[in-house]
N, C-alpha and C. Protein backbone atom coordinates (compact mmCIF):
# COMPACT_ATOMS: atom_id res chain seq x y z
N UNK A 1 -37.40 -20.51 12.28
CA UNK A 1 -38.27 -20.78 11.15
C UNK A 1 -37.79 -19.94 9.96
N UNK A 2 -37.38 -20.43 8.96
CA UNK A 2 -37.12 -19.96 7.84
C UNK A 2 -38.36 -18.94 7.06
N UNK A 3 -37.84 -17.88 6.35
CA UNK A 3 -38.56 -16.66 6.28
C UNK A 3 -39.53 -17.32 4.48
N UNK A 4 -40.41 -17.07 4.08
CA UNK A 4 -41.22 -17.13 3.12
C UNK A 4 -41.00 -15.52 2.30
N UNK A 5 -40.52 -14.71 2.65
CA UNK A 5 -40.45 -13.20 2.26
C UNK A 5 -39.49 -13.40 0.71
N UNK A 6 -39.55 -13.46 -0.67
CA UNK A 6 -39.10 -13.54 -1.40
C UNK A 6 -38.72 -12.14 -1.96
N UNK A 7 -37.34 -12.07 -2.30
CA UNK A 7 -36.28 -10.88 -2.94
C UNK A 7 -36.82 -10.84 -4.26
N UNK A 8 -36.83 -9.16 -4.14
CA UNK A 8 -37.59 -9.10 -5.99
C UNK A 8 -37.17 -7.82 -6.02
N UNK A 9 -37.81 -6.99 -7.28
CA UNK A 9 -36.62 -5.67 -7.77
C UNK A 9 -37.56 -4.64 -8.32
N UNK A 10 -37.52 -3.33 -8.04
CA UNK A 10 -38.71 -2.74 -9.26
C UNK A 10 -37.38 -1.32 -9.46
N UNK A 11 -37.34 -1.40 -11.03
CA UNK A 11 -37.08 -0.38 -11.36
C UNK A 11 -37.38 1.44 -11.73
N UNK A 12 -37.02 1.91 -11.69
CA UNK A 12 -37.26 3.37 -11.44
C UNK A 12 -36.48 3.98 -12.61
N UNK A 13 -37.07 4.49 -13.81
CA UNK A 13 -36.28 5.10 -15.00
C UNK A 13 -37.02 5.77 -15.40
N UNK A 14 -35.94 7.15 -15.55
CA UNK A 14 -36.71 8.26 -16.25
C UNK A 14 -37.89 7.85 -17.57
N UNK A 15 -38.73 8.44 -17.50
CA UNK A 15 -39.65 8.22 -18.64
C UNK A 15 -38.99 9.21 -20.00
N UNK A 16 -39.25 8.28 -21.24
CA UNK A 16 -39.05 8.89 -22.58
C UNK A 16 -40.07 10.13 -23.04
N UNK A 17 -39.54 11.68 -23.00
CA UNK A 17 -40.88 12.41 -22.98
C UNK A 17 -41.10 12.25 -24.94
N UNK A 18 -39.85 12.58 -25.65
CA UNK A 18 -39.60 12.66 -26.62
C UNK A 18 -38.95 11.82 -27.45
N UNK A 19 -39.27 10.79 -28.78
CA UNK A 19 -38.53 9.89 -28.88
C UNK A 19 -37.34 10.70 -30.09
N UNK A 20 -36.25 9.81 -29.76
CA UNK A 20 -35.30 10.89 -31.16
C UNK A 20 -35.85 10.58 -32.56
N UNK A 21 -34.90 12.27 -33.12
CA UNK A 21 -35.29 12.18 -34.16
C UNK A 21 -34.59 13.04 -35.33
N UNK A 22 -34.36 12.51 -36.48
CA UNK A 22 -33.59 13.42 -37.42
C UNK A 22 -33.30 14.85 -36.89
N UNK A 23 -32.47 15.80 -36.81
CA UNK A 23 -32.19 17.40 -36.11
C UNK A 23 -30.23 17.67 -36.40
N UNK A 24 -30.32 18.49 -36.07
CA UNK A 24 -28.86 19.27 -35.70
C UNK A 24 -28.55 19.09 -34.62
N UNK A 25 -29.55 19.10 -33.90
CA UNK A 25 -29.31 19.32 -32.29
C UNK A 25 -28.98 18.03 -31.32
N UNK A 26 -28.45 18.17 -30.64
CA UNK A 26 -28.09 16.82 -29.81
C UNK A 26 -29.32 16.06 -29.09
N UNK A 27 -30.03 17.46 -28.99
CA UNK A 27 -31.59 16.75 -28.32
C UNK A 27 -32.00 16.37 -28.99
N UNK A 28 -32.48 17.03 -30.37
CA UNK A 28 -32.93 16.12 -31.22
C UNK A 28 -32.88 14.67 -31.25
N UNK A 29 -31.58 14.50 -31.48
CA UNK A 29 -30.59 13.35 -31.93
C UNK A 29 -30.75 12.14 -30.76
N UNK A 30 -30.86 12.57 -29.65
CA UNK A 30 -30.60 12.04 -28.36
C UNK A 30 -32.13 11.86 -27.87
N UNK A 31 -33.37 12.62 -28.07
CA UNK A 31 -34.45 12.75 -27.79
C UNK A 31 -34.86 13.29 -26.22
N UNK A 32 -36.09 13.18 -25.48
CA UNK A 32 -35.56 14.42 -24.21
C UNK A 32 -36.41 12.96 -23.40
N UNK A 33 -36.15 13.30 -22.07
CA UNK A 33 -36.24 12.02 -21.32
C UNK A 33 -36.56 12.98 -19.70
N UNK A 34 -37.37 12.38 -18.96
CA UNK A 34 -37.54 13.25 -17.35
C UNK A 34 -35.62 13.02 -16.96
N UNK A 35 -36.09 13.97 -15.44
CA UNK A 35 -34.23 13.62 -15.03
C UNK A 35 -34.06 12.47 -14.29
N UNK A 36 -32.99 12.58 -14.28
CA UNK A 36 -33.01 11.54 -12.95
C UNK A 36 -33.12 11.70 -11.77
N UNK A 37 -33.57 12.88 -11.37
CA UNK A 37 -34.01 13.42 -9.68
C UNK A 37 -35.69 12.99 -9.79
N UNK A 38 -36.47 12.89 -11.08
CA UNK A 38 -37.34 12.49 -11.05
C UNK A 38 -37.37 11.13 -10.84
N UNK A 39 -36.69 10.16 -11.52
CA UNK A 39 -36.43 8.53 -10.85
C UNK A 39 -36.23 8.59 -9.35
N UNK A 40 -35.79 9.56 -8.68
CA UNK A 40 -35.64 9.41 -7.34
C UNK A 40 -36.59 10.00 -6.69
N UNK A 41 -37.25 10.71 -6.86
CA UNK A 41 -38.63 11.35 -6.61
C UNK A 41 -39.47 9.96 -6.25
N UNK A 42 -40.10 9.18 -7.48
CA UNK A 42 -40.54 8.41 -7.76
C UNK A 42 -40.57 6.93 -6.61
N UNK A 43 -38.86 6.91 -7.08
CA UNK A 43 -38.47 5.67 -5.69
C UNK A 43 -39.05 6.10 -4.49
N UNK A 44 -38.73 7.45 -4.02
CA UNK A 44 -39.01 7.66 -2.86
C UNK A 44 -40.84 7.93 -2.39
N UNK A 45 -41.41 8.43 -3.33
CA UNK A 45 -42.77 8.02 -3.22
C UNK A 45 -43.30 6.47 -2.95
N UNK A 46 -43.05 5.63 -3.95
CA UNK A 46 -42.88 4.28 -3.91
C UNK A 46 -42.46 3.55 -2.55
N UNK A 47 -42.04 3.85 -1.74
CA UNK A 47 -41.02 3.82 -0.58
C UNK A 47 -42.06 3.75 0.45
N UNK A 48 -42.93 5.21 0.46
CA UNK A 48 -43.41 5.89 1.41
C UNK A 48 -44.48 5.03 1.56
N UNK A 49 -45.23 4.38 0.21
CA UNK A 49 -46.69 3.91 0.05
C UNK A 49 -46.12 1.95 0.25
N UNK A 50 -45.24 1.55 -0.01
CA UNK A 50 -45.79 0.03 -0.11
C UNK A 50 -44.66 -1.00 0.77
N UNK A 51 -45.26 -1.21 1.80
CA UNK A 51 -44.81 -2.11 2.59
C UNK A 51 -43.38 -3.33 2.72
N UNK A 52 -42.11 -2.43 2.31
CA UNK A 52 -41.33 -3.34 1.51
C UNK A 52 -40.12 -3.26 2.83
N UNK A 53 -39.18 -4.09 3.07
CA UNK A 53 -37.88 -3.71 3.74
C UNK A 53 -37.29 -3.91 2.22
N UNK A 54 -35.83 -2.50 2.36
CA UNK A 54 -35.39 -2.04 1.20
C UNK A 54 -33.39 -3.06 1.41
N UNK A 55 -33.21 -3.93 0.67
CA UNK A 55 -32.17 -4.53 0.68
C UNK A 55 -31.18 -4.02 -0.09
N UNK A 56 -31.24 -3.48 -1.31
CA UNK A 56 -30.17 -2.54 -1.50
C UNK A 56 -30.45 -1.41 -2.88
N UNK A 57 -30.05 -0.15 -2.91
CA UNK A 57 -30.47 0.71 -4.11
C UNK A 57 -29.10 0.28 -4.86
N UNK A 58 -29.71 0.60 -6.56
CA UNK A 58 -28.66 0.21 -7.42
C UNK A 58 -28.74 1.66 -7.91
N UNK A 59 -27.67 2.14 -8.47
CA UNK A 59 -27.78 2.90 -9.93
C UNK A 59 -27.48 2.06 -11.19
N UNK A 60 -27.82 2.03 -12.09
CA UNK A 60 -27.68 1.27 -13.06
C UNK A 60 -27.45 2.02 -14.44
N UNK A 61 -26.69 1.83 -15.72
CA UNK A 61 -26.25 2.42 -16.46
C UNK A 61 -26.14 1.43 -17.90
N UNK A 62 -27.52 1.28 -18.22
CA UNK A 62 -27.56 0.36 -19.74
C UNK A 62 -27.37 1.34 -21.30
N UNK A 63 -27.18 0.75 -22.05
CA UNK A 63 -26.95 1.15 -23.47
C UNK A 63 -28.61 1.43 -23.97
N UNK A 64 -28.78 2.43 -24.85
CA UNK A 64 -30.21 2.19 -25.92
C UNK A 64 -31.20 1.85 -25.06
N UNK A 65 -31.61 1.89 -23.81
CA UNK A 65 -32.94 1.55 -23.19
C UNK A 65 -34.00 1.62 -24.33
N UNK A 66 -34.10 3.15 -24.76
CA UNK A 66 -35.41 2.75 -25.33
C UNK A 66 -35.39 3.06 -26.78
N UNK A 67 -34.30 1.95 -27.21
CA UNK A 67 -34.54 1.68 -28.15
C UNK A 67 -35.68 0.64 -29.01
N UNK A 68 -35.72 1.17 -30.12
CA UNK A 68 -37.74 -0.08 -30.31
C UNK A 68 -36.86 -1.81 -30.49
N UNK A 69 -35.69 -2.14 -30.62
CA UNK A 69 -35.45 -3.20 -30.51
C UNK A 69 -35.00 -3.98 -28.95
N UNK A 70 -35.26 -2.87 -28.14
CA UNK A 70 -35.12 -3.50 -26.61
C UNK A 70 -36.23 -3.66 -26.25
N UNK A 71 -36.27 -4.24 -24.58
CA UNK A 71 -37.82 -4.34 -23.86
C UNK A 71 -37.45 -3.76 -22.58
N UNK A 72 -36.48 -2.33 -22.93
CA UNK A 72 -36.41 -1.64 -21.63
C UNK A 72 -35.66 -2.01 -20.32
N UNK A 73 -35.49 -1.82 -19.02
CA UNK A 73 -34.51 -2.22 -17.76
C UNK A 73 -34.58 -3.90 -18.07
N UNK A 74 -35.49 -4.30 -18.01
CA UNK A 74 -35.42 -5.89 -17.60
C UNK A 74 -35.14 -6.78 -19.17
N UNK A 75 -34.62 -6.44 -19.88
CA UNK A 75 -33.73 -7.22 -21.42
C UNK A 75 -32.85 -7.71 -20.89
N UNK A 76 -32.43 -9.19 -21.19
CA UNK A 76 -31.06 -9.66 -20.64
C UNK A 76 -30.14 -9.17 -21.68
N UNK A 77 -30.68 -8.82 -22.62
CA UNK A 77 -29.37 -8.58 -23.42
C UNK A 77 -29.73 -7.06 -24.32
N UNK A 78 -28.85 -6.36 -23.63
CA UNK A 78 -28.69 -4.94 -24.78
C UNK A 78 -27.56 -4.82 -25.54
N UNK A 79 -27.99 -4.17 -26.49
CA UNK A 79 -27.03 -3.81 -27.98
C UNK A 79 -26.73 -2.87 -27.47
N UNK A 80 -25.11 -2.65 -27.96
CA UNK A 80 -24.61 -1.30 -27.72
C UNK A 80 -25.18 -0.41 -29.43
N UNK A 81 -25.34 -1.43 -30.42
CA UNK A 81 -25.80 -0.97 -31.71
C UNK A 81 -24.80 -0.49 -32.36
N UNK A 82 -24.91 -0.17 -33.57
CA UNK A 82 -23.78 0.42 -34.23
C UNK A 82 -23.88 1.87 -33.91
N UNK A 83 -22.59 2.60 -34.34
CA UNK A 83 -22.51 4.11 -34.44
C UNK A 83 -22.35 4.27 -32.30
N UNK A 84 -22.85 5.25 -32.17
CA UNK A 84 -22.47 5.87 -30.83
C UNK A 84 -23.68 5.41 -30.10
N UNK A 85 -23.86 4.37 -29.28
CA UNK A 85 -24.95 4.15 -28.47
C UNK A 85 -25.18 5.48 -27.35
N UNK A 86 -26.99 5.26 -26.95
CA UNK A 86 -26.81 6.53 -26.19
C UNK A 86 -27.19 5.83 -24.81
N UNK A 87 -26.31 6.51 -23.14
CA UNK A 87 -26.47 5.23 -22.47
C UNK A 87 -27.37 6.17 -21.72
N UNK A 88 -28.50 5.37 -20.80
CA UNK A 88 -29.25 5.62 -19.74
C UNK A 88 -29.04 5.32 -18.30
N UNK A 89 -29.44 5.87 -17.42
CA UNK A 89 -29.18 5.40 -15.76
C UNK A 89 -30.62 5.50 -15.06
N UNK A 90 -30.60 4.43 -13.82
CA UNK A 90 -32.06 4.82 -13.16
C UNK A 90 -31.21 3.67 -12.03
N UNK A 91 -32.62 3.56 -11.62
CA UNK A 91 -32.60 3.17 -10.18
C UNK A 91 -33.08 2.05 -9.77
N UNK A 92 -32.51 1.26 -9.54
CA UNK A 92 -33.24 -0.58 -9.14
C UNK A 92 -32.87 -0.26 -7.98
N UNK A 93 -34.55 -0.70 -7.44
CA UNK A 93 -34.30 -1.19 -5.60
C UNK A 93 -34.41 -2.72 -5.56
N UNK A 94 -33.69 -3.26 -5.01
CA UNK A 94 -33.64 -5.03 -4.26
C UNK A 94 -34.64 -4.34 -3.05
N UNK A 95 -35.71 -5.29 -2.75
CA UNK A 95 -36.47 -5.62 -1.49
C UNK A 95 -36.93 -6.78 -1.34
N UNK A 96 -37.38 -6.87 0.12
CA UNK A 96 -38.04 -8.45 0.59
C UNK A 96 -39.75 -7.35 1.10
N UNK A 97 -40.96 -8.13 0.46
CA UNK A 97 -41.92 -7.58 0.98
C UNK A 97 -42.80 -8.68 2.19
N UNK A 98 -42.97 -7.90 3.19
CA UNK A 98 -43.35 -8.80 4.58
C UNK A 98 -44.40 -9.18 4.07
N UNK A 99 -45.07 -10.57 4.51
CA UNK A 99 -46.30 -11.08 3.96
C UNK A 99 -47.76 -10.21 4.68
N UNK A 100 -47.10 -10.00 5.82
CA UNK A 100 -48.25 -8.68 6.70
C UNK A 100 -48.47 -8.08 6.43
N UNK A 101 -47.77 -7.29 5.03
CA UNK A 101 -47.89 -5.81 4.83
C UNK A 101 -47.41 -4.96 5.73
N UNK A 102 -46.49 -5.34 6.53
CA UNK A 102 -45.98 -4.29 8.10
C UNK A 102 -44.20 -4.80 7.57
N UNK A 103 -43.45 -3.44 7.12
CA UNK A 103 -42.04 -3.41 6.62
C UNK A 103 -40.97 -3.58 7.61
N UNK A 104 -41.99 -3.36 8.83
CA UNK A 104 -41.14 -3.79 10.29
C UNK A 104 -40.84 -5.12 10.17
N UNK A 105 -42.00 -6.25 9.92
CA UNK A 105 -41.55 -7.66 10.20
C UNK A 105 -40.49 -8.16 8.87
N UNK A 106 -40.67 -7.41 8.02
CA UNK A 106 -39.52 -7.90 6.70
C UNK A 106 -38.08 -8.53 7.96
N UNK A 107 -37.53 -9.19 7.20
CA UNK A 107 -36.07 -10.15 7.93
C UNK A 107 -35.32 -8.45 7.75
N UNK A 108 -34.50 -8.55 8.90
CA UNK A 108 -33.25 -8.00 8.79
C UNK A 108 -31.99 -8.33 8.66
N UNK A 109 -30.50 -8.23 8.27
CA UNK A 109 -29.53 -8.39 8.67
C UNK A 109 -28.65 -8.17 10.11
């Protein structure tokens, strides 16, 4: 019997603490953002609480995330923009979630 369990994705990216802004400083310039041990923090909480079999972790590495002319991980299309884009990384998990809520019955390979 063919499985009903549909493949879907949730991303995991540092949050923007600070947005940039005119400075000297590179932080300034660049603005300040959680790390990325916190994106993995996060996944792995996420993990612990919701019923998913995990099909594959990504790292991922887009241009300008949060820039105000994007809509963040899921934009099909990012600008690298003019001048020096600034790039971001986080974490896409691929999963299948079991309709039981039990991550045991998810399909395996």
């Amino acid at each position: 019997m063919p499985s009903s369990n549909a493949l879907a994705f949730k991303d995991f990216v540092p949050k923007q603490l600070r947005a940039p802004r005119f400075g000297l400083s590179s932080q300034a310039l660049e603005g300040e953002y959680e790390t990325f041990e916190s994106a993995v923090a996060a996944m792995n909480d996420w993990r612990r609480t919701e019923p998913v079999h995990v099909v594959q972790l990504e790292t991922v590495v887009l241009p300008n995330l949060w820039a105000n002319w994007e809509h963040g991980s899921i934009d099909p299309a990012l600008s690298a923009g003019q001048g020096s884009p600034i790039w971001f990384q986080f974490i896409r998990v691929w999963y299948e979630r079991s309709e039981s809520g039990d991550p045991s019955e998810a399909p395996r390979d």
